[in-house]
PDB file of N, CA and C in Angstrom:
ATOM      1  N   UNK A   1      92.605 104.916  85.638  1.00  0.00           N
ATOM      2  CA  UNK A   1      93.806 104.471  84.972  1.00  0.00           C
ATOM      3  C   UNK A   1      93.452 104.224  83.506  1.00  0.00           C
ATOM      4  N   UNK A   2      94.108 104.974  82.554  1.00  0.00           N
ATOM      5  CA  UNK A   2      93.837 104.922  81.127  1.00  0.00           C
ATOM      6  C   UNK A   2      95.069 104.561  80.551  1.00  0.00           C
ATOM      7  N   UNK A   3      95.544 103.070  79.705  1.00  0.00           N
ATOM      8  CA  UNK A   3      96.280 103.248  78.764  1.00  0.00           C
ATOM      9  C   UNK A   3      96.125 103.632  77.633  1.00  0.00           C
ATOM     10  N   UNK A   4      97.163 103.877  77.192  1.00  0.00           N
ATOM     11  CA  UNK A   4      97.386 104.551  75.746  1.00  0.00           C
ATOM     12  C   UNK A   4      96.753 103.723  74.828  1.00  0.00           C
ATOM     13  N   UNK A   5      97.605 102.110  75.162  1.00  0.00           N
ATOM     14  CA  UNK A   5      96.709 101.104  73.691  1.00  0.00           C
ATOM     15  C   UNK A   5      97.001  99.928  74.430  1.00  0.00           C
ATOM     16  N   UNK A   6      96.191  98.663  74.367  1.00  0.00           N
ATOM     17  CA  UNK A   6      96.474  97.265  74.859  1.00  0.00           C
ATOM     18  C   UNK A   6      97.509  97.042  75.108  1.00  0.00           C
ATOM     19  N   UNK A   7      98.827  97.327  74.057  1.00  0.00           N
ATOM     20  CA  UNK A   7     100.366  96.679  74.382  1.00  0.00           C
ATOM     21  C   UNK A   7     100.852  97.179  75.531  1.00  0.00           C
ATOM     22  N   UNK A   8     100.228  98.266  75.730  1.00  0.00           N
ATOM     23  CA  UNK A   8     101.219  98.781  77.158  1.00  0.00           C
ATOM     24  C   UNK A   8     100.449  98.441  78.525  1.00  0.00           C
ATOM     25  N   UNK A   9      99.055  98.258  78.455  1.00  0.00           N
ATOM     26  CA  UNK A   9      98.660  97.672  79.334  1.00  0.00           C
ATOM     27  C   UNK A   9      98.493  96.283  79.592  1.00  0.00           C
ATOM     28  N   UNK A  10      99.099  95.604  78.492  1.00  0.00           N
ATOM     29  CA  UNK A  10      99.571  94.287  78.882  1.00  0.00           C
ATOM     30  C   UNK A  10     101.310  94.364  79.696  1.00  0.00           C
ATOM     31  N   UNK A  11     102.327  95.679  79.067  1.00  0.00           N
ATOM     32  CA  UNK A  11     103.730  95.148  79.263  1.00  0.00           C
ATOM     33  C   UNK A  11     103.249  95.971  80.980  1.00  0.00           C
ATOM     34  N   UNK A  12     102.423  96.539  80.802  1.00  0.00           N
ATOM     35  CA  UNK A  12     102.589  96.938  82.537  1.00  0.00           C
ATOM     36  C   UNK A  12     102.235  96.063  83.612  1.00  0.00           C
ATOM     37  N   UNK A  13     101.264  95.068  82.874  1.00  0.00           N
ATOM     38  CA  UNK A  13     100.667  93.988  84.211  1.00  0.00           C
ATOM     39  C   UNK A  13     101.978  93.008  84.194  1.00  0.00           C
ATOM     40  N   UNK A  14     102.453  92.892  82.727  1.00  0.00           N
ATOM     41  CA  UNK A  14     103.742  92.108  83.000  1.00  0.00           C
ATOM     42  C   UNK A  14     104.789  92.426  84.396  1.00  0.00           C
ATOM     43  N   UNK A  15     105.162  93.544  83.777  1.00  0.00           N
ATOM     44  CA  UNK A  15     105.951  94.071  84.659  1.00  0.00           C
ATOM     45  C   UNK A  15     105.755  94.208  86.247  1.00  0.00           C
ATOM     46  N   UNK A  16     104.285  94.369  86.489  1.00  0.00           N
ATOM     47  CA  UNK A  16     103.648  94.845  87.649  1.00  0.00           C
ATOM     48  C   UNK A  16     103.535  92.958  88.655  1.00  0.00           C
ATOM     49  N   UNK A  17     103.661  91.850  87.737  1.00  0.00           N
ATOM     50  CA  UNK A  17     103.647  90.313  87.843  1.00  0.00           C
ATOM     51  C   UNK A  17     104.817  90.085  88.227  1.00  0.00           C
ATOM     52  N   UNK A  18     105.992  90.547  87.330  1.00  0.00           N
ATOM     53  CA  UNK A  18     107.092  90.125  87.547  1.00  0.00           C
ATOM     54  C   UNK A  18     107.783  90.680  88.901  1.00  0.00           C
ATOM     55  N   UNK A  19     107.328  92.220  89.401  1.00  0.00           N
ATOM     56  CA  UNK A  19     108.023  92.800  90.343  1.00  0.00           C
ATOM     57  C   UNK A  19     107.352  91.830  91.662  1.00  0.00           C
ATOM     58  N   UNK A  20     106.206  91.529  91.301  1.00  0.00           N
ATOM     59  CA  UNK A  20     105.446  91.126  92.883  1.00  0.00           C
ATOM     60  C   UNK A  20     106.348  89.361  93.052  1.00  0.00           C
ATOM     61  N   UNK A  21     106.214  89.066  91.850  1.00  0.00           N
ATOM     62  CA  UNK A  21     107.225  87.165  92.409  1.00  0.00           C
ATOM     63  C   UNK A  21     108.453  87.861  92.225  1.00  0.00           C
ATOM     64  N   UNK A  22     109.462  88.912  91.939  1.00  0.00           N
ATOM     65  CA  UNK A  22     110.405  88.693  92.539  1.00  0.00           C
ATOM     66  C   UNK A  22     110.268  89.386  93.962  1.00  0.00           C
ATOM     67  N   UNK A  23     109.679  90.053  94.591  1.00  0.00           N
ATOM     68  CA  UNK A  23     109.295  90.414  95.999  1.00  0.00           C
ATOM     69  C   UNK A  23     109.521  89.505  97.008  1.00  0.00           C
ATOM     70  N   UNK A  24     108.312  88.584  96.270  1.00  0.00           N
ATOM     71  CA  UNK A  24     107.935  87.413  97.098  1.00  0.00           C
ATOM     72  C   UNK A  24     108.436  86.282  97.325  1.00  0.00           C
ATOM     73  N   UNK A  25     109.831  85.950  96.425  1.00  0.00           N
ATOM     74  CA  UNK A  25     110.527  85.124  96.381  1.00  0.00           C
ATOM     75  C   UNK A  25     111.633  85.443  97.553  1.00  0.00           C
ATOM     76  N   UNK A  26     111.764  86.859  97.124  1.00  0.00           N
ATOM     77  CA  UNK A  26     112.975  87.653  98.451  1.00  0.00           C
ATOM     78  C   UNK A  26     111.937  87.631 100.283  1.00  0.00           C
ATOM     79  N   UNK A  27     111.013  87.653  99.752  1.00  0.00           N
ATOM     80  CA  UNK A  27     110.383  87.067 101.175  1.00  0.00           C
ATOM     81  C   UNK A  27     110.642  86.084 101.812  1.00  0.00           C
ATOM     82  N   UNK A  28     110.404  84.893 100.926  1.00  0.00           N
ATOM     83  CA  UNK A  28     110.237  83.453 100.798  1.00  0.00           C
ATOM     84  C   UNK A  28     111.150  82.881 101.270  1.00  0.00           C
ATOM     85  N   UNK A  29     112.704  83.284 100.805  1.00  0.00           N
ATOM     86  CA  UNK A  29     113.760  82.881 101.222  1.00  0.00           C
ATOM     87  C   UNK A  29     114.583  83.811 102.183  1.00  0.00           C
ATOM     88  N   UNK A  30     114.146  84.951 103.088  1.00  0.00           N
ATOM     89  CA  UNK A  30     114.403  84.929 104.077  1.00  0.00           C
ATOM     90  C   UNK A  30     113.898  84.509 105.082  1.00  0.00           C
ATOM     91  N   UNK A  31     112.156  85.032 105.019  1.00  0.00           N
ATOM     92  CA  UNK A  31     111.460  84.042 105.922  1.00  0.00           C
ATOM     93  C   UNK A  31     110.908  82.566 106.369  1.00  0.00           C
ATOM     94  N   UNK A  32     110.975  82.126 105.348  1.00  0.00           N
ATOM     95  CA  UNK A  32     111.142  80.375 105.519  1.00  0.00           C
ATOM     96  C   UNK A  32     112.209  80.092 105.446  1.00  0.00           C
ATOM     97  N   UNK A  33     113.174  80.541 104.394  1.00  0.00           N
ATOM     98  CA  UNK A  33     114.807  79.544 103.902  1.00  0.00           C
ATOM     99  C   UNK A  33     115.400  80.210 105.341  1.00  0.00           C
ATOM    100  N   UNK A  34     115.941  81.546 105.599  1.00  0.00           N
ATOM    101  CA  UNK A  34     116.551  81.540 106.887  1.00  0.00           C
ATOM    102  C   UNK A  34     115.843  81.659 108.571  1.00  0.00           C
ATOM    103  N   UNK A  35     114.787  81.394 108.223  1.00  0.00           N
ATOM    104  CA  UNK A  35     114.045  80.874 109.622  1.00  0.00           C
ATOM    105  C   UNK A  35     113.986  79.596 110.070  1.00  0.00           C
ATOM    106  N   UNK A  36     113.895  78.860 108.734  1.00  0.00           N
ATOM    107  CA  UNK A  36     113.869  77.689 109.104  1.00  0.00           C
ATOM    108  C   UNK A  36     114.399  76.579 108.445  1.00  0.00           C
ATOM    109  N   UNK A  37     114.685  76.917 106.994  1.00  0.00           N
ATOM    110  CA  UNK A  37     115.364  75.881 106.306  1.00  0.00           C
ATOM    111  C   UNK A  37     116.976  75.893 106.698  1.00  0.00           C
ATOM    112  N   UNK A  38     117.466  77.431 106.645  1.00  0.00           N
ATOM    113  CA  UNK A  38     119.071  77.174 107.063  1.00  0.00           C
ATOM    114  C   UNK A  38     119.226  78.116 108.601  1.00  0.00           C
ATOM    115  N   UNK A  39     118.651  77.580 109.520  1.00  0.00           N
ATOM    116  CA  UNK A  39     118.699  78.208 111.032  1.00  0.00           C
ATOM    117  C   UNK A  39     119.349  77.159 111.767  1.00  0.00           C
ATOM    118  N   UNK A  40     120.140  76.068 111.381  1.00  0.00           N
ATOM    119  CA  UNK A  40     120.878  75.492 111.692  1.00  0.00           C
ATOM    120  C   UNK A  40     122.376  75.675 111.741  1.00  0.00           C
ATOM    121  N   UNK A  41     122.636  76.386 110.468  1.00  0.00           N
ATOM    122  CA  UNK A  41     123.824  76.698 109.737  1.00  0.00           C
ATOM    123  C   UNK A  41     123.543  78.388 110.975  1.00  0.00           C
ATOM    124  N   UNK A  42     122.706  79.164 110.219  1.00  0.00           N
ATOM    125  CA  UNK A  42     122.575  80.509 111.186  1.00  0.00           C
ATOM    126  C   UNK A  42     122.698  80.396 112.811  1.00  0.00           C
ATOM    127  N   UNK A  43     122.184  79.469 112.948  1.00  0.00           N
ATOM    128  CA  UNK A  43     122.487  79.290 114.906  1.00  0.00           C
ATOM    129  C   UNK A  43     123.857  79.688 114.803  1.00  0.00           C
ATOM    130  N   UNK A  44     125.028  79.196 114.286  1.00  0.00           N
ATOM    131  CA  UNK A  44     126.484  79.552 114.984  1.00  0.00           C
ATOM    132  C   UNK A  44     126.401  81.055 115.043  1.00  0.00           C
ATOM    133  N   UNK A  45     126.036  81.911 114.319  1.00  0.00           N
ATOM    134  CA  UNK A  45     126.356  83.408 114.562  1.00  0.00           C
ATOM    135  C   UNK A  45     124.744  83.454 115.558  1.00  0.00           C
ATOM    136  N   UNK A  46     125.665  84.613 116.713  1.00  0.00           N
ATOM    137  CA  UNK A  46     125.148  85.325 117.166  1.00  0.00           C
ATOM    138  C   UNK A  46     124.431  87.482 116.464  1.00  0.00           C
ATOM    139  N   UNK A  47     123.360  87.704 117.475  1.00  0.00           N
ATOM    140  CA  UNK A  47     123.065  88.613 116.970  1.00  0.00           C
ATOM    141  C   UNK A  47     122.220  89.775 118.313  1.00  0.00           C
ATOM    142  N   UNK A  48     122.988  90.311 118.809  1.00  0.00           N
ATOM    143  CA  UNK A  48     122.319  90.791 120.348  1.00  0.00           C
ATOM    144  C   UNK A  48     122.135  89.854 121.287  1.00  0.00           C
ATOM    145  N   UNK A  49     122.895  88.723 121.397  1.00  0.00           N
ATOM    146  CA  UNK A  49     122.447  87.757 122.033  1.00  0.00           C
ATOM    147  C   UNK A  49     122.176  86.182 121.692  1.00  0.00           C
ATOM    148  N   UNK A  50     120.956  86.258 120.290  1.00  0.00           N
ATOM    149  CA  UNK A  50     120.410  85.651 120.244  1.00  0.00           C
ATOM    150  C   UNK A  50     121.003  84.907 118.873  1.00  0.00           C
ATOM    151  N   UNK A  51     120.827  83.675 118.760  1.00  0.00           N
ATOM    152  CA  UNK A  51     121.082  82.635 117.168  1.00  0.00           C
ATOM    153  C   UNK A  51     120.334  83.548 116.040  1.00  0.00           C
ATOM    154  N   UNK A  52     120.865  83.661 115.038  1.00  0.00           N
ATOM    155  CA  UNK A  52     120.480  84.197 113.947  1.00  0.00           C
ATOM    156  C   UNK A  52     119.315  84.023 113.422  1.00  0.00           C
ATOM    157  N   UNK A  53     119.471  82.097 113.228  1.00  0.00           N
ATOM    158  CA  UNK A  53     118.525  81.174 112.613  1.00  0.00           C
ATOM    159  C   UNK A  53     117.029  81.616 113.687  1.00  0.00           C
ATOM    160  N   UNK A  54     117.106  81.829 114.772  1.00  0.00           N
ATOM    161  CA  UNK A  54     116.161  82.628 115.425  1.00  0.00           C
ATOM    162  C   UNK A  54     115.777  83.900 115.124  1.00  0.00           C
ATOM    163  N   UNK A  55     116.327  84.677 115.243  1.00  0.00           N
ATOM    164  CA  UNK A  55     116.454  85.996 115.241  1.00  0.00           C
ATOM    165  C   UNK A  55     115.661  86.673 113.762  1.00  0.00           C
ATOM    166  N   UNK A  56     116.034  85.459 112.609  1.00  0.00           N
ATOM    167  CA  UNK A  56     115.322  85.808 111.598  1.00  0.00           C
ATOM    168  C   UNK A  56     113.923  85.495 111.287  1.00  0.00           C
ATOM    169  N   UNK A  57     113.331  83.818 112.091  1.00  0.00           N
ATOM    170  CA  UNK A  57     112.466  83.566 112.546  1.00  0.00           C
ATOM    171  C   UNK A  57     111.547  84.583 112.704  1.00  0.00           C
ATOM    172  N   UNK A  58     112.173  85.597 113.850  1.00  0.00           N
ATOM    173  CA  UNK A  58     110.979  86.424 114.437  1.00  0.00           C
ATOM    174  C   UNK A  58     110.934  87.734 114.632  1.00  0.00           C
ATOM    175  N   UNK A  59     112.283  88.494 114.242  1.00  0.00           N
ATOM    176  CA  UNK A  59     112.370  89.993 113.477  1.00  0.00           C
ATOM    177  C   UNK A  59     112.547  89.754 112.268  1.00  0.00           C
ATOM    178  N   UNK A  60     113.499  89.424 111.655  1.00  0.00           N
ATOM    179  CA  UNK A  60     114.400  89.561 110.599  1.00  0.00           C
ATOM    180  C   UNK A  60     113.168  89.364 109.346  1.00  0.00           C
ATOM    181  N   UNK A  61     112.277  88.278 109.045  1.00  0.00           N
ATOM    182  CA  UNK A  61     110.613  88.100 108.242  1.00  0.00           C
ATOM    183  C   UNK A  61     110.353  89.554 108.441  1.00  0.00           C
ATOM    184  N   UNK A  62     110.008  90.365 109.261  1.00  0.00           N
ATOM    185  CA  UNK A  62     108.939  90.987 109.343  1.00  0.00           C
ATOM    186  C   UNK A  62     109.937  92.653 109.145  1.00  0.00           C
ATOM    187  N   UNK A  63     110.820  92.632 109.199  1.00  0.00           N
ATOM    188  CA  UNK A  63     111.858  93.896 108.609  1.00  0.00           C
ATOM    189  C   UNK A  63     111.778  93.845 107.407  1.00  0.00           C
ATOM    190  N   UNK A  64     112.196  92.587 106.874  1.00  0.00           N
ATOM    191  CA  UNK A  64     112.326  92.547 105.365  1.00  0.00           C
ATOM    192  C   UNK A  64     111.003  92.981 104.897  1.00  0.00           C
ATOM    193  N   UNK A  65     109.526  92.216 105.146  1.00  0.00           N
ATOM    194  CA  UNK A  65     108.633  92.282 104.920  1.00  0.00           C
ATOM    195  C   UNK A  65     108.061  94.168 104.477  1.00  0.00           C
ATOM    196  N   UNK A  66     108.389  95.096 105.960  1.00  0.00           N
ATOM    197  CA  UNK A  66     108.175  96.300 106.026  1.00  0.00           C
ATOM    198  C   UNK A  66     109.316  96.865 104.836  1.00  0.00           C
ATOM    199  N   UNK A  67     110.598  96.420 104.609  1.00  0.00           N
ATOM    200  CA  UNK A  67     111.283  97.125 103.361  1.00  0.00           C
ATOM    201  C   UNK A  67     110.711  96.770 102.252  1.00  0.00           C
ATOM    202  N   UNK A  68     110.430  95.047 101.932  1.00  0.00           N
ATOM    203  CA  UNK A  68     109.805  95.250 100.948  1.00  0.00           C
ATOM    204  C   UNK A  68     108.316  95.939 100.288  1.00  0.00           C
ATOM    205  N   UNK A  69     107.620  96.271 101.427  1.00  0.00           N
ATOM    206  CA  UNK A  69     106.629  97.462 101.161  1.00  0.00           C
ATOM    207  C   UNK A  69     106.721  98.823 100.310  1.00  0.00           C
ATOM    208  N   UNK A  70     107.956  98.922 101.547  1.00  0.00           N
ATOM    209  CA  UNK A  70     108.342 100.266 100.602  1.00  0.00           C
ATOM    210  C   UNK A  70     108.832 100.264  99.457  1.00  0.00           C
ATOM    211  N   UNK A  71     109.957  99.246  99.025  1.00  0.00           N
ATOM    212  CA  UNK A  71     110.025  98.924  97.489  1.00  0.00           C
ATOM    213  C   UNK A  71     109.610  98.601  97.007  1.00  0.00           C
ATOM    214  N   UNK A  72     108.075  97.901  97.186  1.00  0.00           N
ATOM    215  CA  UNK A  72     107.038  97.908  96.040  1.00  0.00           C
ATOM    216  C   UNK A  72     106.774  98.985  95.775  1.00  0.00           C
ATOM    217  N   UNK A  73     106.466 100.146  96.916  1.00  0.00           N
ATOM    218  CA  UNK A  73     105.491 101.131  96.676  1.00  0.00           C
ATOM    219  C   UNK A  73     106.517 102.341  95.440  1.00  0.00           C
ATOM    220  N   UNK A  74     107.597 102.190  95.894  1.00  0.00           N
ATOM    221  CA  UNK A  74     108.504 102.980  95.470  1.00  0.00           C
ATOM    222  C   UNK A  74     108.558 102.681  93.789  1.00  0.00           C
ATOM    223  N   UNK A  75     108.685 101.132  93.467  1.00  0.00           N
ATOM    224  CA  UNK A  75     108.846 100.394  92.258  1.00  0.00           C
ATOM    225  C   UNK A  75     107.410 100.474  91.637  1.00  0.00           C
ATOM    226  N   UNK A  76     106.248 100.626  92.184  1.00  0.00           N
ATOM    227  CA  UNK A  76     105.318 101.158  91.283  1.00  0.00           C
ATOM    228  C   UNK A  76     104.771 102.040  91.004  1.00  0.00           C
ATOM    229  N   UNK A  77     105.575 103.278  91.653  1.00  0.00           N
ATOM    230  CA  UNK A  77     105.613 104.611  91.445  1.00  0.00           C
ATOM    231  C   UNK A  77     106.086 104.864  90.095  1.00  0.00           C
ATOM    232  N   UNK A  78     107.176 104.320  89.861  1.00  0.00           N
ATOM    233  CA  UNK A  78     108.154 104.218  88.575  1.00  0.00           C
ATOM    234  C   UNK A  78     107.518 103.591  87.824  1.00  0.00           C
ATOM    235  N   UNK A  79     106.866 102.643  88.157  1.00  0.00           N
ATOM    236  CA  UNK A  79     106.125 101.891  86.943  1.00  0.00           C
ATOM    237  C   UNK A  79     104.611 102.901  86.075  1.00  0.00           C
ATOM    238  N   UNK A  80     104.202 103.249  87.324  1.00  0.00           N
ATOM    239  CA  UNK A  80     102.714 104.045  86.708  1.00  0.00           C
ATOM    240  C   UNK A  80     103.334 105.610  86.022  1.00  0.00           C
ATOM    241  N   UNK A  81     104.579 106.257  86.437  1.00  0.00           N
ATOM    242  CA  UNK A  81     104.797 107.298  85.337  1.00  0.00           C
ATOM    243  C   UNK A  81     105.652 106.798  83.915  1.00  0.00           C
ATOM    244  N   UNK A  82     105.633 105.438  84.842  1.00  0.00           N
ATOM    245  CA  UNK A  82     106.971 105.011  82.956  1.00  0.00           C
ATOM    246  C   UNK A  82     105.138 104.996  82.122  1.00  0.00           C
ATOM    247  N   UNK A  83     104.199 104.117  82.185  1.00  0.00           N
ATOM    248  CA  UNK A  83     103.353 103.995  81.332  1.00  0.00           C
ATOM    249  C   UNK A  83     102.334 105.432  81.494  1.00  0.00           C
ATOM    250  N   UNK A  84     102.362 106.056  82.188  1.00  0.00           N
ATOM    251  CA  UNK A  84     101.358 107.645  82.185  1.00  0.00           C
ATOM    252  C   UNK A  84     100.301 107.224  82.630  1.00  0.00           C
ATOM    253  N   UNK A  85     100.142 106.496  83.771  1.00  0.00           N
ATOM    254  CA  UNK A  85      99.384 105.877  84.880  1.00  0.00           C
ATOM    255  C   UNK A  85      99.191 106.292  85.984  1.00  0.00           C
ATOM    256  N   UNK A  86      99.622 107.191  86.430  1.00  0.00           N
ATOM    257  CA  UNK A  86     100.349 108.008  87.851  1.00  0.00           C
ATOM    258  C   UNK A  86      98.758 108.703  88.460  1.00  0.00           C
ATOM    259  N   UNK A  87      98.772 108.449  89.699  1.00  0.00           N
ATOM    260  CA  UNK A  87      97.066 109.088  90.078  1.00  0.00           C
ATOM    261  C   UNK A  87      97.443 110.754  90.537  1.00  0.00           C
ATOM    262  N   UNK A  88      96.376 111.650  90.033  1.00  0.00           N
ATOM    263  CA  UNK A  88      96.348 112.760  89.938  1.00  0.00           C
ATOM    264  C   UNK A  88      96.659 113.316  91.833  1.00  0.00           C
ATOM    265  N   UNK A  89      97.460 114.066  92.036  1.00  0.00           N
ATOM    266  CA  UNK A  89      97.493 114.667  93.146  1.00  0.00           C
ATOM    267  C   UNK A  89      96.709 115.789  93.414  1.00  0.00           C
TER     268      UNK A  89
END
């Protein structure tokens, strides 16, 4: 990985910082806030059966988790050809 000049390999770690806490924030608050902080409020809806506030508990974390994979991977695809970072195929 070669940048061009310092500024851009600083605005890329920026950028590359900023995408991972907002990721992880969208983690954060499905898998703790609706597993367990608002699975009280989520219990009234059902979902195959089961309370929501459950349901997110113990699929719903780990779906999000696997999408947000892919939109990292996807979002730093875009990031390494915006700066001419991209690994040789």
């Amino acid at each position: 990985m070669a940048f061009k000049n310092e500024e851009d390999r600083k605005a890329y770690w920026k950028e590359n910082l900023s995408l991972v806490a907002i990721l992880l924030v969208i983690w954060f608050v499905v898998s703790f806030g609706a597993g367990v902080l608002f699975a009280d409020a989520l219990n009234s809806i059902r979902l195959g059966g089961y309370k929501l506030g459950f349901w997110f508990a113990q699929q719903g974390s780990i779906y999000t988790f696997v999408v947000l994979v892919f939109v990292y991977s996807k979002k730093m695809g875009d990031l390494d050809r915006k700066y001419g970072v991209e690994e040789d195929e």
